[in-house]
Protein backbone atom coordinates (compact mmCIF):
# COMPACT_ATOMS: atom_id res chain seq x y z
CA UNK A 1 18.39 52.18 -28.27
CA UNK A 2 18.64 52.45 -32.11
CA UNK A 3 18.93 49.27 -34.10
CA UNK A 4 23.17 48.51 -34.89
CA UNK A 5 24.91 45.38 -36.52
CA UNK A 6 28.96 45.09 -36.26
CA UNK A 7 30.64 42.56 -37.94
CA UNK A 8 34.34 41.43 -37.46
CA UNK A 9 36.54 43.10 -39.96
CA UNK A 10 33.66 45.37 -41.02
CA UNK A 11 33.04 47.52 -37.85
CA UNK A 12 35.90 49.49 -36.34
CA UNK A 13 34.15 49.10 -33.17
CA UNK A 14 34.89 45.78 -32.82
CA UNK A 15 39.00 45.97 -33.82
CA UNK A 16 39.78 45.50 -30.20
CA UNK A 17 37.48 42.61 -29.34
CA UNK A 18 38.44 39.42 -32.05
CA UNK A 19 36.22 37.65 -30.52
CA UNK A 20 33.43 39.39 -30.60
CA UNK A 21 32.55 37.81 -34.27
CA UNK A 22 29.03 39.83 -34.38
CA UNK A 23 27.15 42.36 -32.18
CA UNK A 24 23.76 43.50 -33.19
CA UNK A 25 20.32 44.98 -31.77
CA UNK A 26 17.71 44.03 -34.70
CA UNK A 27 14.37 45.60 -34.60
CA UNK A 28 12.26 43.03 -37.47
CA UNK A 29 9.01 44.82 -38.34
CA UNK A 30 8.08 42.71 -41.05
CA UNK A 31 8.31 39.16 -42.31
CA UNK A 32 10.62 38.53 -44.90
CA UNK A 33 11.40 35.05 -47.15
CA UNK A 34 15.13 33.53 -46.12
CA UNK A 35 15.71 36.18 -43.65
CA UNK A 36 16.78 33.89 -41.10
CA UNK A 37 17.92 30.30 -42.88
CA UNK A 38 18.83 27.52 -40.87
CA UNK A 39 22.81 27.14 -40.98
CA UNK A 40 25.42 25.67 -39.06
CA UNK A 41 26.72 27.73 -36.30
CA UNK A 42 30.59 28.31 -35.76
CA UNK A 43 30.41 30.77 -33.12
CA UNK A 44 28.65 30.68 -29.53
CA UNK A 45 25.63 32.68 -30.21
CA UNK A 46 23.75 34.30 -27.42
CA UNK A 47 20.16 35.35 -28.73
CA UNK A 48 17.90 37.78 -26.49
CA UNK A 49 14.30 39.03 -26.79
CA UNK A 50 13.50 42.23 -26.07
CA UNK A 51 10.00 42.18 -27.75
CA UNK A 52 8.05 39.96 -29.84
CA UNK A 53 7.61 36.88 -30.13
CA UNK A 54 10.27 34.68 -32.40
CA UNK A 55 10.22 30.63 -33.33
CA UNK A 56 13.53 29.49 -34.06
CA UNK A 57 15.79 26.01 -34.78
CA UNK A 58 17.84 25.17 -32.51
CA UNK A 59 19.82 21.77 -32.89
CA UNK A 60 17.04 20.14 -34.69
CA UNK A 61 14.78 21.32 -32.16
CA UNK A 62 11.64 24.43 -32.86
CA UNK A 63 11.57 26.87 -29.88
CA UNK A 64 9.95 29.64 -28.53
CA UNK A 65 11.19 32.92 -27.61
CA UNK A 66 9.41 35.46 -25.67
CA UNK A 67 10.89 38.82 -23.90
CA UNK A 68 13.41 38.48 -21.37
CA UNK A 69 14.33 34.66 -22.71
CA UNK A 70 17.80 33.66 -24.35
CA UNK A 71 18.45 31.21 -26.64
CA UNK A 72 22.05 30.12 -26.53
CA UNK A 73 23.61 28.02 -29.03
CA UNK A 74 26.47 26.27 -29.30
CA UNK A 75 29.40 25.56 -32.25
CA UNK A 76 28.25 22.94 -34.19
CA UNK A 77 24.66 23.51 -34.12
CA UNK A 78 22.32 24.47 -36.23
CA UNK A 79 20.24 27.96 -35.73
CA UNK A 80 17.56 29.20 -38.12
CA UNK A 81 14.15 30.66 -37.85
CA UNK A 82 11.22 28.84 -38.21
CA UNK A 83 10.05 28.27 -41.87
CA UNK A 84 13.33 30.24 -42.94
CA UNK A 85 12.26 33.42 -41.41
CA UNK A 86 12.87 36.10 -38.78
CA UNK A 87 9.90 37.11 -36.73
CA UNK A 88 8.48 40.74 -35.89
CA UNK A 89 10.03 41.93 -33.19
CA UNK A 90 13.53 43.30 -31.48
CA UNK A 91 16.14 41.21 -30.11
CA UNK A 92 19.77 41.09 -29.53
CA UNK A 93 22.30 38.79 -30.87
CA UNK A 94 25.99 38.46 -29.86
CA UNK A 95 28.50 35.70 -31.71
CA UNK A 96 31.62 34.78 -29.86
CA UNK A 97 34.28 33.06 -31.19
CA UNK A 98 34.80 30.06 -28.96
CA UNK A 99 38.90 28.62 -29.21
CA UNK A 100 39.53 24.70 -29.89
CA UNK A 101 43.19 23.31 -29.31
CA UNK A 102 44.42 19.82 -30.63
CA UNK A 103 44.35 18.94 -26.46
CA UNK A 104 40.57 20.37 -26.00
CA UNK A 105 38.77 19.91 -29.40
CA UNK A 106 35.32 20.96 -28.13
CA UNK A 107 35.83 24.21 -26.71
CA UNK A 108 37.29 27.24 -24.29
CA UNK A 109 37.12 30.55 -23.72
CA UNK A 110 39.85 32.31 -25.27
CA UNK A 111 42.35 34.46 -23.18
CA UNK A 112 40.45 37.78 -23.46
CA UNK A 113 38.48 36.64 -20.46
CA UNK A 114 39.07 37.71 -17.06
CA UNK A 115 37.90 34.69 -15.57
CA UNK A 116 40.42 31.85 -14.01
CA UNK A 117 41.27 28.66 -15.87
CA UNK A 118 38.86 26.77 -13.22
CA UNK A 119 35.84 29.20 -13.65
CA UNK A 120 36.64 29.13 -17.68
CA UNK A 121 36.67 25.37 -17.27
CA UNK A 122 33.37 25.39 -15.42
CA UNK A 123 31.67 28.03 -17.41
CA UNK A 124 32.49 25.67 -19.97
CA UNK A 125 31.33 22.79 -19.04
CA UNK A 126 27.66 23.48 -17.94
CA UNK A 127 27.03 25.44 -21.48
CA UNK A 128 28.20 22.00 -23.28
CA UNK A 129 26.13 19.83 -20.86
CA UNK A 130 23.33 21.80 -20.86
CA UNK A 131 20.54 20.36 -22.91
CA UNK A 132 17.97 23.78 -22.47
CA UNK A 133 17.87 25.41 -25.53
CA UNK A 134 16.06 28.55 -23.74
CA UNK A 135 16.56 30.29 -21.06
CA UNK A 136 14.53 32.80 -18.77
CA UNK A 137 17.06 35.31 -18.01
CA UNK A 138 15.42 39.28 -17.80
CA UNK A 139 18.43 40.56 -16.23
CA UNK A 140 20.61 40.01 -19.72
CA UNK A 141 18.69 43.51 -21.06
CA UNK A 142 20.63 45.86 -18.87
CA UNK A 143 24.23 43.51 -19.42
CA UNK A 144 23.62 43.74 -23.45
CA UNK A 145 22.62 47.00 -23.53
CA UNK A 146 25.59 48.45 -21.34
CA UNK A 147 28.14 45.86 -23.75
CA UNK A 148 26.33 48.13 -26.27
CA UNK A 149 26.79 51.20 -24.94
CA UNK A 150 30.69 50.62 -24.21
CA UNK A 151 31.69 49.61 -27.40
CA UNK A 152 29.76 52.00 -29.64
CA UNK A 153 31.23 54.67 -27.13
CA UNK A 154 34.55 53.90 -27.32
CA UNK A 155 34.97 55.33 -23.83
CA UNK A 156 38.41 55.02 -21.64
CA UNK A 157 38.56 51.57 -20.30
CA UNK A 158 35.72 50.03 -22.72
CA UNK A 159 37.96 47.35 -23.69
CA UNK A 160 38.15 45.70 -20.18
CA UNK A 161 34.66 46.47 -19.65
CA UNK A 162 33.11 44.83 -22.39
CA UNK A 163 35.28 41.75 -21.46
CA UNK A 164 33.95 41.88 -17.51
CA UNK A 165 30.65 42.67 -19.32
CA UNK A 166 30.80 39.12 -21.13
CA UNK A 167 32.07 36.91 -18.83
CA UNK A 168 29.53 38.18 -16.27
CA UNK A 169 26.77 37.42 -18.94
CA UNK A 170 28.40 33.78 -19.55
CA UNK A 171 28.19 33.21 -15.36
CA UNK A 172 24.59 34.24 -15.66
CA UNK A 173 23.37 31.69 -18.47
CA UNK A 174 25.70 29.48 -16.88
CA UNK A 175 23.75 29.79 -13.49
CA UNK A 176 20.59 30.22 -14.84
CA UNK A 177 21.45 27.01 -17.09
CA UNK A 178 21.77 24.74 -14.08
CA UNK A 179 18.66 25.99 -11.94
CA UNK A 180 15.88 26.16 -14.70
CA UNK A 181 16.83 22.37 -15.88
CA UNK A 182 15.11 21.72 -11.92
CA UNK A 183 12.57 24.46 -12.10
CA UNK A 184 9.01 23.52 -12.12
CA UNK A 185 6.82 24.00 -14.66
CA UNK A 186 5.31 27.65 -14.74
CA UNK A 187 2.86 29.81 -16.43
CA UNK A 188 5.04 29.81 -19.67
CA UNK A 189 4.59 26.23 -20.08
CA UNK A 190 0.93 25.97 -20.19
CA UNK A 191 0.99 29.01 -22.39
CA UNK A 192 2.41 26.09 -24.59
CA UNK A 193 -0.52 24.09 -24.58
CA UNK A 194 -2.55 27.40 -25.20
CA UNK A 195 -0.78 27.92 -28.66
CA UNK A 196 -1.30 24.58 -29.36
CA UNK A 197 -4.70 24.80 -29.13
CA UNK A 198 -5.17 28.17 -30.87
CA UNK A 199 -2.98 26.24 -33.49
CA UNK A 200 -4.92 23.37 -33.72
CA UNK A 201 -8.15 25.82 -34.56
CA UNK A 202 -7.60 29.37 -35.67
CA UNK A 203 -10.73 29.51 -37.64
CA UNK A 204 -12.80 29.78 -34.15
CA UNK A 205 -13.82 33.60 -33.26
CA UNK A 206 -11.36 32.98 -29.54
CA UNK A 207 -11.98 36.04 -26.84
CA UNK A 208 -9.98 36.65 -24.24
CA UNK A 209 -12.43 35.82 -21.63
CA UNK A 210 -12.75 32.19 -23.46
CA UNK A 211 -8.26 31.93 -23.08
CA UNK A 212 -8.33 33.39 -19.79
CA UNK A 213 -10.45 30.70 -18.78
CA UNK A 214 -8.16 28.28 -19.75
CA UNK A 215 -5.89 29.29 -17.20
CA UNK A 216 -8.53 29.81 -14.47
CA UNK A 217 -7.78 33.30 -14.68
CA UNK A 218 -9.70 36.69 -15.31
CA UNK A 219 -9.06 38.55 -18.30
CA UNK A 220 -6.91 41.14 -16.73
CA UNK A 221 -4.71 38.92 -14.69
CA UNK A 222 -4.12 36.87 -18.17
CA UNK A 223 -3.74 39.54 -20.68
CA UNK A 224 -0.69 40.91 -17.93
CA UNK A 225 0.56 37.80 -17.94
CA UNK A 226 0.47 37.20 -21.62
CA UNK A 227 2.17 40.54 -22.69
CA UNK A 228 4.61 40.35 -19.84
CA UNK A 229 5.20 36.54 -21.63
CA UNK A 230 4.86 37.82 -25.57
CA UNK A 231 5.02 41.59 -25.69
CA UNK A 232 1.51 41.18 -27.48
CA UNK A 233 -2.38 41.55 -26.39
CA UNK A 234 -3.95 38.44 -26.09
CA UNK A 235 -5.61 39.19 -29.39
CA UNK A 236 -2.68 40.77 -31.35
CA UNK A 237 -0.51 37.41 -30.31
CA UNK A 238 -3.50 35.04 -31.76
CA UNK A 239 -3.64 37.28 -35.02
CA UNK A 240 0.42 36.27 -35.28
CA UNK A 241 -0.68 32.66 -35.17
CA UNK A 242 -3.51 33.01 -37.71
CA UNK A 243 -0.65 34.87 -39.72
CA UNK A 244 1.94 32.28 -39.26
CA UNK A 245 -0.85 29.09 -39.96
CA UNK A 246 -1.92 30.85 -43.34
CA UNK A 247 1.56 31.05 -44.20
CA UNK A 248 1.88 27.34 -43.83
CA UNK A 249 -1.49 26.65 -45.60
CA UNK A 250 -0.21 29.28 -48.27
CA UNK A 251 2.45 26.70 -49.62
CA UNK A 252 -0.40 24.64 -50.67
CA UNK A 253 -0.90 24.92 -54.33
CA UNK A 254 -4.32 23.93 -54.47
CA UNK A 255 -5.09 26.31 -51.76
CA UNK A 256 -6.94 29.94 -52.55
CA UNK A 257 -7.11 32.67 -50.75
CA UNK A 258 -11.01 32.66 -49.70
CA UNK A 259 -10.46 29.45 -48.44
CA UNK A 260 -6.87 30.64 -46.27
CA UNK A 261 -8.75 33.54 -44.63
CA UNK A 262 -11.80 31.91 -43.81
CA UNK A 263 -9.65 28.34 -42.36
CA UNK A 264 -7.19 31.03 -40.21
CA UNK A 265 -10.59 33.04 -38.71
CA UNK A 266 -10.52 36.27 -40.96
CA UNK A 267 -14.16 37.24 -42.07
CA UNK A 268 -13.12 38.22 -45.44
CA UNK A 269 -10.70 37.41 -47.68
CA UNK A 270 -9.48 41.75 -47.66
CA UNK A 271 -9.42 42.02 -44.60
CA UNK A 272 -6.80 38.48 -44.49
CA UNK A 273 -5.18 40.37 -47.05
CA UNK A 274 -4.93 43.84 -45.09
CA UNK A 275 -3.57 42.12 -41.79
CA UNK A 276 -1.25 39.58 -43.96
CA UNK A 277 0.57 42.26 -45.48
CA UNK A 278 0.46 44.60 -42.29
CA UNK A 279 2.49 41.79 -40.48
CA UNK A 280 4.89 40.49 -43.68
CA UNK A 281 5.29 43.01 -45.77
CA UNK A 282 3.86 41.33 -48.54
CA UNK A 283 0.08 40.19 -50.06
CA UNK A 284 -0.67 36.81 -49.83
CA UNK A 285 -0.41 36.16 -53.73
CA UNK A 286 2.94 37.81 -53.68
CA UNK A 287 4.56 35.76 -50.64
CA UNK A 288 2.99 32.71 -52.31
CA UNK A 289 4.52 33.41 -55.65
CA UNK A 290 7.77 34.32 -53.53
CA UNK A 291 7.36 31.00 -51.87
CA UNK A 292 7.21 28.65 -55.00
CA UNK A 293 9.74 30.62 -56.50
CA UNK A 294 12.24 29.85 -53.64
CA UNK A 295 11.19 25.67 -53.17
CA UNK A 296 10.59 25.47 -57.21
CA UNK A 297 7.26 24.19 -56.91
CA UNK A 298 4.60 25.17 -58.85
């Protein structure tokens, strides 16, 4: 599916659904300064990976999204990417406008839905209570892309489909919501404790063999696991980290760029300044000059 963003009041497409505040399939293939700030949300926004791998804000909190995970967020909290940015890779995002009355100042679901009161009420309930910022949820892919499909076709009966579409999405996180806060911990939590540790020391030559046998696993079994996890190779996904530490070490003033490449695990200072660009879109003098420019420091 080709990339789309509809806004409300800009896209005829969305004249019939109010609520739908924004609708958009984003496909990021670089890295780009205050492309994703961290703001206050006034919508419910539903977030879903479809590749990549992207760190975001949520509520004061960083997390980690991966294909086939959600990230919902609720009015009132802040959502942002990490270091101000939007990471490579696709990923849907929905905003729905949630209604507040005098007698129910947090929130409900507005009168488009098809759902009862008591389901509404429910629905409701477990999004506001539920303190999982991210969500393991593959089955959203085919519900976002057939919302997409309806409303960019305009087809007879698209209206009450996209609204069936919705609520049936909203059931889903809601479900999902209440299971995974008792699920046990999986491979995607150690693969936590992996990027810590590639974190902690991108400078060392890693091979896949060495991270596989972190896990107890052989390198065929993990590098499945790991793309099915991050849409990456094992190596491509530690390159993104070595990207995303110089970029931290980057803000340093006294920092040069010999010293960056050698401390993230590049064996030359070009070849850091091949990849870096390759994965931001810019050279590492320009995003630094970018940088200081934006936080007035220099």
């Amino acid at each position: 599916m080709n990339q789309f963003i509809l806004q409300q009041e800009k896209s005829r497409e969305l004249e019939l659904f109010p609520h739908i505040r924004e609708f958009a399939l984003d496909r990021n293939n670089s890295v780009h300064l205050d492309s994703f700030a961290v703001g206050v949300s006034d919508d419910l926004r539903i977030y879903y990976v479809v590749d990549g791998k992207f760190e975001l804000m949520i509520n004061h909190h960083k997390c980690t999204l991966y294909p086939g995970d959600i990230a919902l967020v609720l009015p009132g909290w802040e959502i942002g990417g990490v270091n101000g940015v939007l990471d490579i890779g696709t990923l849907f995002r929905m905003h729905i406008q949630i209604d507040r009355t005098p007698s129910d100042p947090w929130m409900t679901i507005g009168e488009w839905s098809g759902l009862s009161q008591r389901e509404r009420l429910d629905v409701v309930k477990v999004l506001s209570d539920n303190k999982i910022c991210v969500l393991k949820i593959k089955e959203a892919s085919d519900m976002l892309c057939e919302i997409s499909a309806e409303i960019l076709s305009q087809d007879i009966g698209h209206l009450t489909r996209v609204n069936h579409l919705i609520d049936s999405l909203l059931i889903l996180i809601a479900r999902q919501a209440m299971r995974q806060s008792d699920q046990p911990s999986d491979f995607s939590h150690a693969f936590v404790q992996l990027e810590q540790t590639l974190r902690q020391n991108p400078a060392h030559q890693w091979t896949v063999e060495e991270m596989a046998a972190l896990f107890g696993l052989g390198t065929t079994a993990f590098t499945e696991k790991v793309r099915s996890l991050t849409g990456f190779s094992p190596l491509n996904y530690l390159i993104n980290i070595r990207i995303s530490e110089a970029m931290k070490l980057l803000q340093r003033p006294e920092s040069n760029l010999t010293s960056v490449a050698l401390e993230t695990g590049f064996y030359s200072s070009q070849h850091f300044s091949t990849t870096f660009k390759k994965l931001t879109g810019y050279t590492p003098g320009e995003f630094r000059k970018r940088n200081m420019a934006v936080t007035g420091s220099f």
